[in-house]
Protein backbone atom coordinates (compact mmCIF):
# COMPACT_ATOMS: atom_id res chain seq x y z
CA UNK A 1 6.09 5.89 4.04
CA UNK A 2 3.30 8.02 5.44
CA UNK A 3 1.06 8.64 1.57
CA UNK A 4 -1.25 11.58 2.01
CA UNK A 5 -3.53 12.63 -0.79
CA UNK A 6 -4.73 16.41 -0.56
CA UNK A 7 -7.64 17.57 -1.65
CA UNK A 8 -9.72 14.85 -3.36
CA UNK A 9 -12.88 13.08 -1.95
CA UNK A 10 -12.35 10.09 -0.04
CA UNK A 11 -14.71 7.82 -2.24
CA UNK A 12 -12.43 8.20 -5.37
CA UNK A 13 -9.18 7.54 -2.98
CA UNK A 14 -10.52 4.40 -1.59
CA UNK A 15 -11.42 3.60 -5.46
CA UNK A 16 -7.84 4.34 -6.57
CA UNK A 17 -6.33 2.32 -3.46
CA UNK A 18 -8.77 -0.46 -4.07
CA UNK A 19 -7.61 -0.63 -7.79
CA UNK A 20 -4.39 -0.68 -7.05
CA UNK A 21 -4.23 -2.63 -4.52
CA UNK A 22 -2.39 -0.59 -2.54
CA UNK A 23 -2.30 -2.24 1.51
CA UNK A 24 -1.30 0.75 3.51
CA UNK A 25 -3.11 3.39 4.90
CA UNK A 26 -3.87 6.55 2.67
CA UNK A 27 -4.49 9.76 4.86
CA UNK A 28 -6.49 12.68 3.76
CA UNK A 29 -5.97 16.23 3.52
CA UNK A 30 -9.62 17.08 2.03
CA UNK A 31 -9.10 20.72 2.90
CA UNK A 32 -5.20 20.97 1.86
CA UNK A 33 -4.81 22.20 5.79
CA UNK A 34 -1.46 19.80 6.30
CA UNK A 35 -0.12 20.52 2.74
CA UNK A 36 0.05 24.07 3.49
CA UNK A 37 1.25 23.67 7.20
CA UNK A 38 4.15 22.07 5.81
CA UNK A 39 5.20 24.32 2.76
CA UNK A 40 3.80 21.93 -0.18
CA UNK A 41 3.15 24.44 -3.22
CA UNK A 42 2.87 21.47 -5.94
CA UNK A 43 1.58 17.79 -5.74
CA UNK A 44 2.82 15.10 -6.00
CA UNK A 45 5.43 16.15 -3.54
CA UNK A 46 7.64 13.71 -1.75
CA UNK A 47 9.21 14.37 1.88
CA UNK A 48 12.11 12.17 2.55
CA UNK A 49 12.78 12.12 6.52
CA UNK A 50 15.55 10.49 8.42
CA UNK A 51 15.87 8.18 11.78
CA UNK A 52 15.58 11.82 13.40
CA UNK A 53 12.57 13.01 12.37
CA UNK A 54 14.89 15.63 9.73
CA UNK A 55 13.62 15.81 6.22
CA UNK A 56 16.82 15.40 4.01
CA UNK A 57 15.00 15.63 0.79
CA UNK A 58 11.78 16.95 -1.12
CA UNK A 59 10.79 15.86 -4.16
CA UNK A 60 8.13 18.08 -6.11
CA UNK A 61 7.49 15.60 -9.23
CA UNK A 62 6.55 12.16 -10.01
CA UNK A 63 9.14 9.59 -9.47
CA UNK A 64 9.88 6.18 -9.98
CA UNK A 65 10.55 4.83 -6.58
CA UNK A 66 11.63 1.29 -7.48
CA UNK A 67 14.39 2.77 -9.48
CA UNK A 68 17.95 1.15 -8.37
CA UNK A 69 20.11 4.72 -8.09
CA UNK A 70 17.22 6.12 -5.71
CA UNK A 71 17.18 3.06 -4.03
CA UNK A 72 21.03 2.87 -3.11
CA UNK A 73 21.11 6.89 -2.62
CA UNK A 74 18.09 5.86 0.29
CA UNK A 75 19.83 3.27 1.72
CA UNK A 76 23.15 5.73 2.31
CA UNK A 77 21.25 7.74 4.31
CA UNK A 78 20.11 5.11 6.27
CA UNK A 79 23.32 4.01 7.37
């Protein structure tokens, strides 16, 4: 999981990833530059991408990730 959030300033990201406690990077896209070089016209958007480097999903609203159907549907393309 690469999380990129576009377009809001870094202080309030590091507050919202301190909060949260999230321990992974966060990457930002202050100017929305990456966002629109990929084709993103909402947020949140998710881009699910294969072994290969081949997205074989997008996902243009909020979703629970920890959800057990998403989470088998994942691991099939895994395999």
């Amino acid at each position: 999981m690469i999380p990129v959030n576009v377009q809001e300033p870094q202080d309030l990201v590091e507050s919202f990833v301190t909060e949260f406690e999230i321990g992974f990077p966060v990457y930002l896209d202050i100017n929305a530059d990456a966002a629109r070089a990929i084709g993103v016209s909402g947020l949140p958007t998710s881009i699910l991408i294969d072994r290969d480097g081949s997205a074989v999903a997008v996902v243009t609203v909020a979703i629970e990730w920890d959800d057990d159907d998403l989470i088998s549907m994942m691991q099939r393309w895994t395999r």
